[in-house]
N, C-alpha and C. Protein backbone atom coordinates (compact mmCIF):
# COMPACT_ATOMS: atom_id res chain seq x y z
N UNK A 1 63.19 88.48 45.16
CA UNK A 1 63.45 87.25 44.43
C UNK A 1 64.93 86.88 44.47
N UNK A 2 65.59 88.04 44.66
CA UNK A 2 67.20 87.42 45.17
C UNK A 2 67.64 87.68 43.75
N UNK A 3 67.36 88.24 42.80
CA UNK A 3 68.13 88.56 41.20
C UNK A 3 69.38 89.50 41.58
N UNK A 4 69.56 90.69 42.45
CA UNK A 4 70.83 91.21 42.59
C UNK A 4 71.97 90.35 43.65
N UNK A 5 71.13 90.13 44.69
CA UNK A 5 72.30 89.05 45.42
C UNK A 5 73.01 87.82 44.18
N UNK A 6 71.71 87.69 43.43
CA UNK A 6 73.09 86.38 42.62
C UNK A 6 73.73 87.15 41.91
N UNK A 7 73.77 88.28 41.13
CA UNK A 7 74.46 88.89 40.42
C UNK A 7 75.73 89.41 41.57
N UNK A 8 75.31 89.83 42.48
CA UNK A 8 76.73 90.21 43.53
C UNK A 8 77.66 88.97 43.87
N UNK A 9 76.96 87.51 43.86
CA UNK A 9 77.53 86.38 44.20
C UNK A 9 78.49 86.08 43.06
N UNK A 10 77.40 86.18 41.78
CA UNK A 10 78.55 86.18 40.23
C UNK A 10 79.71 86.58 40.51
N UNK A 11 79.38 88.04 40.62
CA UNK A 11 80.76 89.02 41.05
C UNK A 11 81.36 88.49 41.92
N UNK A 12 81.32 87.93 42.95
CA UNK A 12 82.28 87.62 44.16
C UNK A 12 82.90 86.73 44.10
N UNK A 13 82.33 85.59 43.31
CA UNK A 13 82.84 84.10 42.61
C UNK A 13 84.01 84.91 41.25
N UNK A 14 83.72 85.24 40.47
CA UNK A 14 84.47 85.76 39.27
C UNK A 14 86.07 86.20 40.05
N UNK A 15 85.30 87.19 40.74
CA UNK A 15 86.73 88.14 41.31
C UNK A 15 87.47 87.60 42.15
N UNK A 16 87.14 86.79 42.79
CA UNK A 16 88.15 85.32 43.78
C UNK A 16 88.72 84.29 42.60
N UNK A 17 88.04 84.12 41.28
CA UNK A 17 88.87 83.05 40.62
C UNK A 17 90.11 83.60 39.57
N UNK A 18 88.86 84.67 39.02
CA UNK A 18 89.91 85.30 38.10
C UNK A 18 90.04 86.94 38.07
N UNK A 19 91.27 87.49 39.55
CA UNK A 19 90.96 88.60 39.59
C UNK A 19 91.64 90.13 38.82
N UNK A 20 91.75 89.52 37.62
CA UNK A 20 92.11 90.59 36.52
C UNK A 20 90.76 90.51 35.63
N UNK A 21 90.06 89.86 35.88
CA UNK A 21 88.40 90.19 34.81
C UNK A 21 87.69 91.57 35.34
N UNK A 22 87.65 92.58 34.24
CA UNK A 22 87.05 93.36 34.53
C UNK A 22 85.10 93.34 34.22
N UNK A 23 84.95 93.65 35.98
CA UNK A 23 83.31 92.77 35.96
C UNK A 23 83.18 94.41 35.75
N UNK A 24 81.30 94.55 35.40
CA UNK A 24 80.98 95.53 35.19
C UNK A 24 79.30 95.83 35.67
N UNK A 25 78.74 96.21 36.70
CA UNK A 25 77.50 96.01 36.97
C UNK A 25 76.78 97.53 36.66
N UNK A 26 75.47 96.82 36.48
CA UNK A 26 74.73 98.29 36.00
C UNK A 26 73.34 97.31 35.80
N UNK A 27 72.24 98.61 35.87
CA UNK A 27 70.87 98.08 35.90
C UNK A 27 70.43 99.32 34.62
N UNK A 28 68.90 98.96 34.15
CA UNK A 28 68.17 99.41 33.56
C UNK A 28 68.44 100.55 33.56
N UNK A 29 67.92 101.51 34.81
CA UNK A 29 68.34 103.24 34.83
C UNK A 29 69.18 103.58 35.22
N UNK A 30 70.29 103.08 35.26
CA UNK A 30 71.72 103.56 35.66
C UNK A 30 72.36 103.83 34.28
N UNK A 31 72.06 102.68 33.43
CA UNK A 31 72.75 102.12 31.95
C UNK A 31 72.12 103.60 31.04
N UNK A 32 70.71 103.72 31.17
CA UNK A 32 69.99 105.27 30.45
C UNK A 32 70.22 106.10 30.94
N UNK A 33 70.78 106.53 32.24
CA UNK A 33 71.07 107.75 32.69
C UNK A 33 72.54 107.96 32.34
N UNK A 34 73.54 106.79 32.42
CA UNK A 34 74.69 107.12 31.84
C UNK A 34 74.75 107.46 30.04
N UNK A 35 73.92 106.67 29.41
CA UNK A 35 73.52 107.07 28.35
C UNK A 35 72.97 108.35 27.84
N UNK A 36 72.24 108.62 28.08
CA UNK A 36 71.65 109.79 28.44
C UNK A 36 72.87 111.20 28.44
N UNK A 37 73.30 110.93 29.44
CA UNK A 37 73.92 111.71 29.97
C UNK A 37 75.51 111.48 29.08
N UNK A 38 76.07 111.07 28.49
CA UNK A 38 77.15 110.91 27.85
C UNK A 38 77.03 111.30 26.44
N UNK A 39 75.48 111.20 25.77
CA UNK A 39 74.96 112.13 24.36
C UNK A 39 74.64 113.71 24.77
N UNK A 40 74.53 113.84 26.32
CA UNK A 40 74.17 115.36 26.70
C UNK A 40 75.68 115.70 26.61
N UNK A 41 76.42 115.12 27.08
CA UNK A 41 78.26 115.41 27.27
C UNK A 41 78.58 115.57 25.95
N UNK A 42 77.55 115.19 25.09
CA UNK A 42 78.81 114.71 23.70
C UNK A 42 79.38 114.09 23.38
N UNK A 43 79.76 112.89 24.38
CA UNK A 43 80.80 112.35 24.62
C UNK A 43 80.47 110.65 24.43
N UNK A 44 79.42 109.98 23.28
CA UNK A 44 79.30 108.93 23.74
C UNK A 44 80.10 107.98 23.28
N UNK A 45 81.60 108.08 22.98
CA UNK A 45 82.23 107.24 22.78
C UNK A 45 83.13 106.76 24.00
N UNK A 46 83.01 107.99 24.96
CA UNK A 46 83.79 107.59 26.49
C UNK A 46 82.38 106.04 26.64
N UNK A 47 81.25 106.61 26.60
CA UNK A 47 79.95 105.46 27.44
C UNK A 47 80.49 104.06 26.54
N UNK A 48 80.62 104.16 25.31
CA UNK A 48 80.30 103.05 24.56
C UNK A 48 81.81 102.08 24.61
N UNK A 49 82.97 102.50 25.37
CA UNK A 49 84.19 102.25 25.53
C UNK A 49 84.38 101.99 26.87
N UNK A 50 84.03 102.29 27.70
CA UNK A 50 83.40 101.86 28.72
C UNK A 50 82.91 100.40 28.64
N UNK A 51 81.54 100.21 28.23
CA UNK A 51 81.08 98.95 27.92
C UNK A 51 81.46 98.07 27.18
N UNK A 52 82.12 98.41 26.27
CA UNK A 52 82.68 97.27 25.01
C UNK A 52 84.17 97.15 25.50
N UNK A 53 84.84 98.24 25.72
CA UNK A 53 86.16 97.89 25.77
C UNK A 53 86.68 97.73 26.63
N UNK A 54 85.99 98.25 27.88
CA UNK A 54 87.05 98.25 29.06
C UNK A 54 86.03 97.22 30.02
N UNK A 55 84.88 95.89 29.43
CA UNK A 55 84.25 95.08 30.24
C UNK A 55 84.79 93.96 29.86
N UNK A 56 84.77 92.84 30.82
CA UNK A 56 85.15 91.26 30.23
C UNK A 56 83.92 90.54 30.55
N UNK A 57 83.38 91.00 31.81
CA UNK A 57 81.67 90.50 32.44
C UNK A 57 80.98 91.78 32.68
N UNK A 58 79.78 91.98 31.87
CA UNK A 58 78.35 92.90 32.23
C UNK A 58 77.66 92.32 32.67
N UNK A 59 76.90 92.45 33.71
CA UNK A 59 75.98 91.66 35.00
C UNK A 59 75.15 93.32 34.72
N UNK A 60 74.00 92.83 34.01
CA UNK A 60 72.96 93.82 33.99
C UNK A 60 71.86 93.11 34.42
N UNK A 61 71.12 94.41 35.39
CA UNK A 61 70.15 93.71 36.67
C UNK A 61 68.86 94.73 36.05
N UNK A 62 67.83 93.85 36.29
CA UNK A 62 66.49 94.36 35.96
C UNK A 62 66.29 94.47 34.40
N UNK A 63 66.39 93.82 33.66
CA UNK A 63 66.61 93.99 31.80
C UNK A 63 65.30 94.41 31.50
N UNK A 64 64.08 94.27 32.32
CA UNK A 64 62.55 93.98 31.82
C UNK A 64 61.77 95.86 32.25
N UNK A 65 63.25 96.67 32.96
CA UNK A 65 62.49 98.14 32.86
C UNK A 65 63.02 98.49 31.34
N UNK A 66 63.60 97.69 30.87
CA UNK A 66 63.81 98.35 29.15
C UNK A 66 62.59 98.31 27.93
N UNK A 67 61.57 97.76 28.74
CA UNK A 67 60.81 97.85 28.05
C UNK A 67 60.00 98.97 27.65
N UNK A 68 59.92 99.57 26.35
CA UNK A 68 59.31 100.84 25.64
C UNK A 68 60.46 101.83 25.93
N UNK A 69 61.52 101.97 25.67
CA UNK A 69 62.90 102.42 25.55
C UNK A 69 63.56 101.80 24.88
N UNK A 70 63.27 102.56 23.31
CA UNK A 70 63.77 101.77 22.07
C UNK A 70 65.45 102.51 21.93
N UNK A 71 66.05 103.46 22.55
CA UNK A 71 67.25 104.06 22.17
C UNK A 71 67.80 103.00 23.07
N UNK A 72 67.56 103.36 24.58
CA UNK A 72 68.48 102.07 25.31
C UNK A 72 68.16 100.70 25.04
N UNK A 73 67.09 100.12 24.37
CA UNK A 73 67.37 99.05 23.85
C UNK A 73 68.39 98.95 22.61
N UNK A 74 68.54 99.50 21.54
CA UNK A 74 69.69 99.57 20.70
C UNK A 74 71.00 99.81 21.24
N UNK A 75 71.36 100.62 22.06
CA UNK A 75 72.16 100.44 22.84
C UNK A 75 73.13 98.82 23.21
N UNK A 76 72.04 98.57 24.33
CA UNK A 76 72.42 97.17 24.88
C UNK A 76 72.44 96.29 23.61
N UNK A 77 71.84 96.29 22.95
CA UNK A 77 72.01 95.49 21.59
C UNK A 77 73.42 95.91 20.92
N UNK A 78 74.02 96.87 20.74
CA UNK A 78 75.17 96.78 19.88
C UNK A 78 76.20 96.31 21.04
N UNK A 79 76.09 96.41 22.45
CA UNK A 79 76.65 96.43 23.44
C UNK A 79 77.10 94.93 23.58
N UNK A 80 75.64 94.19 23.32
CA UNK A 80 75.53 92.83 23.64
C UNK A 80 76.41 92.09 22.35
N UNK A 81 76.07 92.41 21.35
CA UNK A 81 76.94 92.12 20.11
C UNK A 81 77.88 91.97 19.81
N UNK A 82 78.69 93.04 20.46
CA UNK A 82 80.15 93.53 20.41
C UNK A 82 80.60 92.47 21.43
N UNK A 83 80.57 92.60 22.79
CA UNK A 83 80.83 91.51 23.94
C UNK A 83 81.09 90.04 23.36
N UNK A 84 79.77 89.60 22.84
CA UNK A 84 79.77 88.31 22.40
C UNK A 84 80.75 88.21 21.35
N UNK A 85 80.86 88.73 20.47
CA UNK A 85 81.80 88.90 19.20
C UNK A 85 83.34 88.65 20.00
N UNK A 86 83.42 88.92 20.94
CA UNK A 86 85.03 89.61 21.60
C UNK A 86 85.19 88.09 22.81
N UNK A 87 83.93 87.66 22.59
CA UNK A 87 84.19 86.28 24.08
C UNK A 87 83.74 86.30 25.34
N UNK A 88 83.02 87.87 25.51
CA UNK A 88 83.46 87.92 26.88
C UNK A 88 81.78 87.67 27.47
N UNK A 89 81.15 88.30 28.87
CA UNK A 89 80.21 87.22 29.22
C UNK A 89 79.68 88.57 29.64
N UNK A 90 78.12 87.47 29.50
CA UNK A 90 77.04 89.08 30.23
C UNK A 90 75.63 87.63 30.69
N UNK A 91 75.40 88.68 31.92
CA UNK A 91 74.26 88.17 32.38
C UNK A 91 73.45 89.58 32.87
N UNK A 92 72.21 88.93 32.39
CA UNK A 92 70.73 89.67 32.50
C UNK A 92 69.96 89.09 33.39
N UNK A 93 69.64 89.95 34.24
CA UNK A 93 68.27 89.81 35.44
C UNK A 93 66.86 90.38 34.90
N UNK A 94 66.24 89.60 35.32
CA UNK A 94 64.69 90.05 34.87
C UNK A 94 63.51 89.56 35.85
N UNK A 95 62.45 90.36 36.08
CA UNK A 95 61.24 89.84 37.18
C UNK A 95 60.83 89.15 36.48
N UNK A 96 60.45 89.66 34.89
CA UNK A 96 59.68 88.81 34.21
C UNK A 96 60.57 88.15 33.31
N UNK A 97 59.64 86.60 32.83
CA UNK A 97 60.42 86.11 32.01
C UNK A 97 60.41 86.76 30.27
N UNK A 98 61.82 86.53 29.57
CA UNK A 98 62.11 87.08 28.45
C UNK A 98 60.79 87.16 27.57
N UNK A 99 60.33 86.23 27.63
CA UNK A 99 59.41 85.60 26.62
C UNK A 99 57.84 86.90 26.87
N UNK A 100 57.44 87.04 28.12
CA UNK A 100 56.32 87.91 28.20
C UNK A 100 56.65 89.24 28.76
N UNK A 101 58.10 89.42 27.72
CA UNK A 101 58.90 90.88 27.80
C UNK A 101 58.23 91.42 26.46
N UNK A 102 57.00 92.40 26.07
CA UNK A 102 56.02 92.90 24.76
C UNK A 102 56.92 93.75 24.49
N UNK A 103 57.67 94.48 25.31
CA UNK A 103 58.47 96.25 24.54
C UNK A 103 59.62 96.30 24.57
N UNK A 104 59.98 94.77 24.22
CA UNK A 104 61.54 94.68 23.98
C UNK A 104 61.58 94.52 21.98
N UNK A 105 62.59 95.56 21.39
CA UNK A 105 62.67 95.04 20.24
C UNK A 105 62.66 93.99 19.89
N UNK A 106 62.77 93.59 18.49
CA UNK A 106 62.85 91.97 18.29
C UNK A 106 64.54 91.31 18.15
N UNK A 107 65.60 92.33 17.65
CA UNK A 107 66.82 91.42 17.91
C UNK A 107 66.91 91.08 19.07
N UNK A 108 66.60 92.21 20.31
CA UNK A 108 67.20 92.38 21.52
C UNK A 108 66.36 91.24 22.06
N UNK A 109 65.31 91.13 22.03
CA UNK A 109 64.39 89.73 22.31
C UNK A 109 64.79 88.50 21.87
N UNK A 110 64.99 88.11 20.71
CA UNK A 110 65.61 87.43 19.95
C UNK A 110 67.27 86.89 20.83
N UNK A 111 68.01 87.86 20.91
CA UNK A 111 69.53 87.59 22.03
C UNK A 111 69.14 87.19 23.09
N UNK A 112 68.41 87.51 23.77
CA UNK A 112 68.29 87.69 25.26
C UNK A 112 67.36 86.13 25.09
N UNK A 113 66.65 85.44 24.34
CA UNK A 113 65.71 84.11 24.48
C UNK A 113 66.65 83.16 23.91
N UNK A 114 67.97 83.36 23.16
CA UNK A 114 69.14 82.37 22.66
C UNK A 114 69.45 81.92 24.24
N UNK A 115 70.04 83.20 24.77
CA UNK A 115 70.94 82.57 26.33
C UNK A 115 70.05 81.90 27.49
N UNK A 116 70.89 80.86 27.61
CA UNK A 116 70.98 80.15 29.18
C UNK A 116 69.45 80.88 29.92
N UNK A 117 68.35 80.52 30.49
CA UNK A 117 67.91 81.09 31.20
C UNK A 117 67.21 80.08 32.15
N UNK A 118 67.12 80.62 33.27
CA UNK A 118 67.02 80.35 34.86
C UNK A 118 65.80 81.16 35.23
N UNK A 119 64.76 79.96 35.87
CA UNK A 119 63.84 80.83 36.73
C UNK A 119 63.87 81.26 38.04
N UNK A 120 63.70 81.90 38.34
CA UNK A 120 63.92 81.56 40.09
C UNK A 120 62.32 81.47 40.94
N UNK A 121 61.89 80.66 41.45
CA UNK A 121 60.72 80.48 41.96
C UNK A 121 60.42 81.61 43.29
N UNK A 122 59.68 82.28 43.60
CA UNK A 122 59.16 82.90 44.95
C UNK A 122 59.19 81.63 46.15
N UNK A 123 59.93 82.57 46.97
CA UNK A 123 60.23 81.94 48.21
C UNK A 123 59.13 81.18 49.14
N UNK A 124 58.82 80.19 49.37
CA UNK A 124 57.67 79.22 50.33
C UNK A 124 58.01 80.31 51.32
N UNK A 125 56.87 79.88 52.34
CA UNK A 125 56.73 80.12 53.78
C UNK A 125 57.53 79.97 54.11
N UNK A 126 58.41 78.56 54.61
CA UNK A 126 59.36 78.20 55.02
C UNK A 126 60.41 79.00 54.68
N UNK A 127 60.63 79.27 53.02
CA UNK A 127 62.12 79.91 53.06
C UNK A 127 61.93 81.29 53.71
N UNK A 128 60.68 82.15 53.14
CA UNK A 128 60.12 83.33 53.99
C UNK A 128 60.43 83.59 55.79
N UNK A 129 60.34 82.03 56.54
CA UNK A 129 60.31 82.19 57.88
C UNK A 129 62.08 82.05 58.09
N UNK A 130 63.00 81.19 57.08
CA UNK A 130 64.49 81.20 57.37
C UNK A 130 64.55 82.89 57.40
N UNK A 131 64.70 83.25 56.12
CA UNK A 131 64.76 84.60 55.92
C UNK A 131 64.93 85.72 56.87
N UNK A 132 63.25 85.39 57.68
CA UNK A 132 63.00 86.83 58.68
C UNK A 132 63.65 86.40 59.73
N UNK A 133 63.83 84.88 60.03
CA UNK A 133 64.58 84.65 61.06
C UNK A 133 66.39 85.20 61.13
N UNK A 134 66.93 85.53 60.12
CA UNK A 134 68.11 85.80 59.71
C UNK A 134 68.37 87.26 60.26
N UNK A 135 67.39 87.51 59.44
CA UNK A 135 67.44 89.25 59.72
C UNK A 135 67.57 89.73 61.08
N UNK A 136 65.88 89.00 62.08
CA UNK A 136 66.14 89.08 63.15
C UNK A 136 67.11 89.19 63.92
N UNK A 137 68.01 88.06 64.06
CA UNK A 137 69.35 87.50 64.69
C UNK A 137 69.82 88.62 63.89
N UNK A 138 70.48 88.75 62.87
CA UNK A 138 71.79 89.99 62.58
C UNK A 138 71.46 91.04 62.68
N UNK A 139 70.14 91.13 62.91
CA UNK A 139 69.43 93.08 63.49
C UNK A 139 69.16 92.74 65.11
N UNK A 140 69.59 91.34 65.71
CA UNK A 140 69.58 91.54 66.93
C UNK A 140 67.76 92.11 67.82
N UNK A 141 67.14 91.96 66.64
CA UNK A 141 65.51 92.35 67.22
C UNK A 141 64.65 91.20 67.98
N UNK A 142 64.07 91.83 68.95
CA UNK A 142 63.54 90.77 69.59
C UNK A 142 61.67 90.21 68.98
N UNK A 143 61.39 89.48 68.60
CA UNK A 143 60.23 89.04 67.73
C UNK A 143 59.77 87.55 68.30
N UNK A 144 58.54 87.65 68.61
CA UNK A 144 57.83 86.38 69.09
C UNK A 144 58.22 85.55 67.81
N UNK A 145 58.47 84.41 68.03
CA UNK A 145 58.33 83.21 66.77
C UNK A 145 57.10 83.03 65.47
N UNK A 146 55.80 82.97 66.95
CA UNK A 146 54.77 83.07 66.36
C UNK A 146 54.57 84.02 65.56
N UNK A 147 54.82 85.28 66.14
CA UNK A 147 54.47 86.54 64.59
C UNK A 147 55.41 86.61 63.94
N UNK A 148 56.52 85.85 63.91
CA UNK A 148 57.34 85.55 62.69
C UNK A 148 56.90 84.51 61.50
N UNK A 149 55.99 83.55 62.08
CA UNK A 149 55.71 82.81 61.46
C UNK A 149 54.15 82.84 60.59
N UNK A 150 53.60 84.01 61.36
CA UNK A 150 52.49 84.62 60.85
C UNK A 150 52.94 85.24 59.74
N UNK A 151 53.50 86.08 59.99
CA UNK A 151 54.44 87.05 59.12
C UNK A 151 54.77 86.47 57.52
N UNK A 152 55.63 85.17 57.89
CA UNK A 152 56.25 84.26 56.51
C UNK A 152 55.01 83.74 56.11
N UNK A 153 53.30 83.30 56.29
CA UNK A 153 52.48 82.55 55.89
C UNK A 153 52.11 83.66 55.05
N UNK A 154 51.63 84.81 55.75
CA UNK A 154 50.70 85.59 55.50
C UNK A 154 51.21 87.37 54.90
N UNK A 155 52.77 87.35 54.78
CA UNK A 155 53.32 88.26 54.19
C UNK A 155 53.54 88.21 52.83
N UNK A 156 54.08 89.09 52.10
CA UNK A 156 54.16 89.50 50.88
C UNK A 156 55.45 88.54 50.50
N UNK A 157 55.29 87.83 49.14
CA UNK A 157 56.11 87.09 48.80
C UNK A 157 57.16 87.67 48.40
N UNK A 158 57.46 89.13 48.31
CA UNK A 158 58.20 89.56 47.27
C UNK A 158 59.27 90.12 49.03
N UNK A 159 60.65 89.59 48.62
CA UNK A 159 61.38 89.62 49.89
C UNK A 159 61.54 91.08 50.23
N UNK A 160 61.97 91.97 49.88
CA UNK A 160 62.02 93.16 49.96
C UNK A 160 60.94 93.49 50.68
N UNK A 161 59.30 93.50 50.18
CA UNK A 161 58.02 94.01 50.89
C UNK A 161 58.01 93.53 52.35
N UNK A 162 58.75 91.74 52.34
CA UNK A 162 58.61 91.27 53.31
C UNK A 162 58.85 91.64 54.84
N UNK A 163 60.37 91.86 54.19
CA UNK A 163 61.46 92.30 55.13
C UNK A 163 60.87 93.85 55.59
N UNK A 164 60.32 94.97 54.82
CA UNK A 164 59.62 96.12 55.08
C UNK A 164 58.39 95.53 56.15
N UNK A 165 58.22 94.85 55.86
CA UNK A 165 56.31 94.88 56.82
C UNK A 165 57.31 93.89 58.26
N UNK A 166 58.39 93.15 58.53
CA UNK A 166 59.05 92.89 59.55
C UNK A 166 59.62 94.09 60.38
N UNK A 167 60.19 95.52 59.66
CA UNK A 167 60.73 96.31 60.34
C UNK A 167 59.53 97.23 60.50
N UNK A 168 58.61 97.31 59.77
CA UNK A 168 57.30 98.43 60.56
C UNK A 168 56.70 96.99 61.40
N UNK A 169 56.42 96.33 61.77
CA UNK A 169 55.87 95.59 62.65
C UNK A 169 56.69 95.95 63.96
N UNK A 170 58.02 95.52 64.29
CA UNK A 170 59.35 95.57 64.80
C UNK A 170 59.23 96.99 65.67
């Protein structure tokens, strides 16, 4: 669906305009394993200083594996709190939309359905056939048109699967 490329684009736009903002990226199980792992250390005021103090942009990708993970949801909630309180900016990626997110607490649900939100639609055929055609050319692979275009009608919408069933075909 292209949710981490725009979050890398965020980043690349941010850090060309204003490059003393400290950006900060992290997904679902990166954010609990550092968590996790910083209450096993003892240490969770290094994690929580980290995020609050030493971020100006959090670009958190995948928000919707937090669902039924009520510690890392409190977490991101005091996380998200603090940020906003201080000015500074966070964006959340999600497959699904906020709204038919069931195992998200209710503040953290509640924050996350206030902000700005963007759908992004699944890619047509057409964008499917730009796509594999891209790859092709910068992987230099040689591919009939036609089973490229079979491929974008009749492949998996989800770009990742796509691009997989192009290189086992390939």
């Amino acid at each position: 669906m292209g949710k981490t490329h725009l979050l890398s684009a965020i980043a690349e736009r941010i850090e060309t305009k204003y490059p003393r903002v400290r950006i900060r990226y992290t997904n679902s199980e990166s954010f609990t394993a550092e968590m996790i792992q910083s209450f096993r250390d003892n240490n969770p005021h290094e994690f929580k200083k980290r995020y609050r103090e030493e971020t100006d942009v959090l670009l958190f990708d995948d928000v919707h594996e937090l669902q039924g993970r009520e510690k890392t949801q409190e977490q991101v909630l005091h996380i998200f709190n603090e940020l906003l309180t201080l000015g500074r900016r966070i964006v959340f990626t999600s497959k699904t939309p906020i709204s038919r997110l069931t195992k998200i607490i209710d503040p953290l649900r509640s924050r996350l359905l206030s902000m700005v939100s963007v759908e992004i639609d699944s890619p047509t055929a057409e964008d499917r056939l730009n796509l594999l055609t891209q790859v092709v050319e910068q992987n230099k692979i040689v591919m009939d048109g036609q089973a490229l275009r079979h491929l974008s009608e009749n492949g998996s919408q989800d770009v990742r699967e796509l691009v997989g069933s192009l290189v086992r075909l390939h």
